[in-house]
Structure formats: C-alpha cells, structure tokens
Protein backbone atom coordinates (compact mmCIF):
# COMPACT_ATOMS: atom_id res chain seq x y z
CA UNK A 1 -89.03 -175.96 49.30
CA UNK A 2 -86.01 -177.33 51.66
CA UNK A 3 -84.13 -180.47 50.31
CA UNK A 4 -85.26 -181.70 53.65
CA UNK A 5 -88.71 -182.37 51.77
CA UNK A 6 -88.80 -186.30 50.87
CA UNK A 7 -91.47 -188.56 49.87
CA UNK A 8 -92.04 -190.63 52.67
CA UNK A 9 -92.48 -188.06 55.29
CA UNK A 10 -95.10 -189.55 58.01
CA UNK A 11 -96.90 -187.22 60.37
CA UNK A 12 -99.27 -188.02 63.18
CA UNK A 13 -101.82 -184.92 64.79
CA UNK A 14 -104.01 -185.11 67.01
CA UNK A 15 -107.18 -182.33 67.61
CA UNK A 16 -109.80 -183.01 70.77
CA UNK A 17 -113.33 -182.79 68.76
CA UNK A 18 -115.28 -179.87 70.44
CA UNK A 19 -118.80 -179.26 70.36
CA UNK A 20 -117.77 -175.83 67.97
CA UNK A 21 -116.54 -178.27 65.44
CA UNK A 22 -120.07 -180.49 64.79
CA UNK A 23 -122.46 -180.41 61.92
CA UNK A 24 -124.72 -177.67 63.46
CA UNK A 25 -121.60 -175.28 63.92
CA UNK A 26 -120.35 -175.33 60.65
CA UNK A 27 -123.03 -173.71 58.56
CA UNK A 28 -124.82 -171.39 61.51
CA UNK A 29 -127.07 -169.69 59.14
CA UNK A 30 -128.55 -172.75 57.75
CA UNK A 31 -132.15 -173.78 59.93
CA UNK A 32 -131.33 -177.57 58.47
CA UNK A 33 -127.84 -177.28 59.77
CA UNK A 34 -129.24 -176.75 63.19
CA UNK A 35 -130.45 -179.84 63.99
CA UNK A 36 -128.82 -181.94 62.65
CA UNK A 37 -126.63 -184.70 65.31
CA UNK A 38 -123.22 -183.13 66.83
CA UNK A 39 -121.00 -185.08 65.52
CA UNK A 40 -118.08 -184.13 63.57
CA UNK A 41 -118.58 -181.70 60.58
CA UNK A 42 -117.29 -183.43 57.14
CA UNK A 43 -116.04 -179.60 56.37
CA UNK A 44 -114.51 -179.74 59.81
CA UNK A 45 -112.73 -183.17 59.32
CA UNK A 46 -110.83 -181.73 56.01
CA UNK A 47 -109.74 -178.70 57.60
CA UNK A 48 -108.17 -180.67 60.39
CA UNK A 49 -107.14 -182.62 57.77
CA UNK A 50 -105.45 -180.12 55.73
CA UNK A 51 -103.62 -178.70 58.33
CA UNK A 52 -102.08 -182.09 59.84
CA UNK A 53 -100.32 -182.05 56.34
CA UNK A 54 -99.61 -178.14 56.42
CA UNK A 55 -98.02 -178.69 60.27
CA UNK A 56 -95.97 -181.14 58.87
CA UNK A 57 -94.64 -179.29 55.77
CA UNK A 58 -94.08 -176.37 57.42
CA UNK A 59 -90.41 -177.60 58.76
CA UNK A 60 -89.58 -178.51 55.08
CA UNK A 61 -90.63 -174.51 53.62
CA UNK A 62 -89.11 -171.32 53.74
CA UNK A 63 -92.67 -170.51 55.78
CA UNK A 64 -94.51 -168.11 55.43
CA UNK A 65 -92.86 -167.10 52.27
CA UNK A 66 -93.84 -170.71 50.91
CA UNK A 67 -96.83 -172.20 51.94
CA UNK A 68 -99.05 -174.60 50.69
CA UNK A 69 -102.91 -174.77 49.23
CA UNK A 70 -105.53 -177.60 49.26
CA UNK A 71 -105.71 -178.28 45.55
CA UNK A 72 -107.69 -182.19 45.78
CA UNK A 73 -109.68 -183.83 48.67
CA UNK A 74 -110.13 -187.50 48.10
CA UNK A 75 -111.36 -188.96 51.80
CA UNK A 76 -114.00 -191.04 53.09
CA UNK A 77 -116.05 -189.55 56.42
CA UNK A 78 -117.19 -193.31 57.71
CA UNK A 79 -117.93 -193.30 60.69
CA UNK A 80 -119.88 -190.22 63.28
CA UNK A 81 -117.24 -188.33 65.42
CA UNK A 82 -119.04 -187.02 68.88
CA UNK A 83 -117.79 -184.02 70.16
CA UNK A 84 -115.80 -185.06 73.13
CA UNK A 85 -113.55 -187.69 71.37
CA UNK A 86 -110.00 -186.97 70.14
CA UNK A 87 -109.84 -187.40 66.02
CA UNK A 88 -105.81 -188.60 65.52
CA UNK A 89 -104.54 -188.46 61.77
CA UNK A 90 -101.75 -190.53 60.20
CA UNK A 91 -100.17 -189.02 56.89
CA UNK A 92 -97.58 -190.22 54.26
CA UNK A 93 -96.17 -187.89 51.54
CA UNK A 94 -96.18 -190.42 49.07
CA UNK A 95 -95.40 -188.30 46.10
CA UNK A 96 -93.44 -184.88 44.84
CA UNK A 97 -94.01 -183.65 41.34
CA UNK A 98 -92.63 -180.64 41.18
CA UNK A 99 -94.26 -178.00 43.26
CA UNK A 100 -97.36 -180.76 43.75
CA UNK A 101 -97.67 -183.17 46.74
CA UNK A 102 -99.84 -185.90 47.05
CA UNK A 103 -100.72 -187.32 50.73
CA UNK A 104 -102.44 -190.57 52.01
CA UNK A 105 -104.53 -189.58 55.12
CA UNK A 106 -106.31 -191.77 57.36
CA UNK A 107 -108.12 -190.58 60.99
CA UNK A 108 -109.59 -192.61 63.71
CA UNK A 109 -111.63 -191.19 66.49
CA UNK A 110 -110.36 -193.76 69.37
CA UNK A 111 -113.60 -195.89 68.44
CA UNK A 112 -113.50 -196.26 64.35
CA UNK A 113 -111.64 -195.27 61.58
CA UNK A 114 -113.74 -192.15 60.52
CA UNK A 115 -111.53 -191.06 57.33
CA UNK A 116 -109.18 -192.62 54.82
CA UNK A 117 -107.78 -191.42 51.60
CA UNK A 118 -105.82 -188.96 49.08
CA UNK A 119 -105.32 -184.97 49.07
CA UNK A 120 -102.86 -183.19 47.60
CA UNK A 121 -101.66 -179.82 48.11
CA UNK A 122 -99.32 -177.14 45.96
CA UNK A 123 -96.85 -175.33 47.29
CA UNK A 124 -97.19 -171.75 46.57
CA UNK A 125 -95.55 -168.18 46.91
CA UNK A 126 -97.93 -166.48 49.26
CA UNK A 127 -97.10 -162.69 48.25
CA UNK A 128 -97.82 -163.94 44.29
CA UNK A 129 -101.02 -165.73 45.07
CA UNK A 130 -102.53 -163.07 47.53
CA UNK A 131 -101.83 -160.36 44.60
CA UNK A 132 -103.39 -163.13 42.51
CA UNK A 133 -106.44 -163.28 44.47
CA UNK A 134 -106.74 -159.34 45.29
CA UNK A 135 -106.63 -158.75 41.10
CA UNK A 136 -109.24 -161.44 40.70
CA UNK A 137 -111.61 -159.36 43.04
CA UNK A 138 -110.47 -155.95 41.63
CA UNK A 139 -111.36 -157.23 37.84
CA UNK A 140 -114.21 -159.24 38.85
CA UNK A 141 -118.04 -157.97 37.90
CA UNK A 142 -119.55 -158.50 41.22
C-alpha cells in the first residue's frame, strides 16, 4: 500500500444499469430466475459495488501486484433499479487496520436511494493468494 492511502478517501462511480445486469441475467440457468422483474440484480449491485471501492484504491496500490478482496458485504438493496437508469455510488474509507479497510457505501438510482451500508475489503498479494487458491484445488477431494 502507498502512503497516499488515508482514511477519508471519498469516491463517486457511476455504471448505466443494462438489461444484462437484472435479476433474470444473473443466474441464467435458474427457470425461477427467468421471470422474475428486470430490475437490478442484488449480486449485480455488490459487484458494482465492490469495484467503485477497488477503482478507487487502485491509485493508492502497487496494482496489480497489490490488489484487494471483498472480505464483508453489509448493504441494504431498497429500492428496484430498472435497467435503463444510471446506479451512482458514494464511498468513504472510513477505516485502515492494517492490511483491512472498511468502506461506507451508499447508491442511488436518480429516483431512490437503492443501497446503503458497510464492506470491507483486504488488501492482498495477488501472486501469494492465486498460489493459495491453485493449492486449495490441487489438495482438495473433489
């Protein structure tokens, strides 16, 4: 991690909500899935979630070398998202303990607030966890 890393950092993103990112496109295999309303996948709303904080770390890391994994998700999803609106996030690092950062998130579709809350993330060593992860699958009885 740079020394340019401070709690306090605030972020804005912004992602246009396409019909590929609604409840029916997340889980494709799943009949129920299918018709359900398209509106704005919960799974969906993290991910863009996650990676409004990772686009604003990424300045503040020796990236790629360092990056950073979802490690708690603590966010409401209030309000339905239609594909067609524009979901904008507003982020504050609040807190660094160590290697551990802890965010507070909140999103609004142009209508309503759709998301509020926590997540933190952990700043990692890719190389070390991706060897991590390959020996898990190597030793695991699948």
């Amino acid at each position: 991690m740079k020394d340019s890393l401070k709690e306090g950092l605030e972020f804005e993103f912004s992602f246009p909500i396409g019909e590929e990112r609604t409840v029916p496109s997340l889980l494709p295999d799943s009949p129920e899935f299918q018709v359900m309303p398209k509106v704005l996948a919960t799974g969906y709303m993290v991910g863009l979630l996650e990676w409004a904080c990772i686009l604003a770390l990424k300045p503040h890391l020796d990236w790629p070398r360092e990056q950073t994994v979802g490690v708690l998700v603590n966010l409401s999803h209030s309000a339905a998202t239609p594909a067609g609106l524009t979901m904008k996030v507003a982020g504050r690092l609040e807190k660094i303990q160590g290697r551990r950062l802890f965010f507070r998130l909140r999103a609004h579709d142009g209508v309503d607030e759709i998301s509020e809350g926590r997540h933190e993330r952990y700043v990692i060593d890719a190389a070390a966890f991706i060897a991590k992860a390959r020996d898990k699958r190597a030793n695991a009885s699948v």
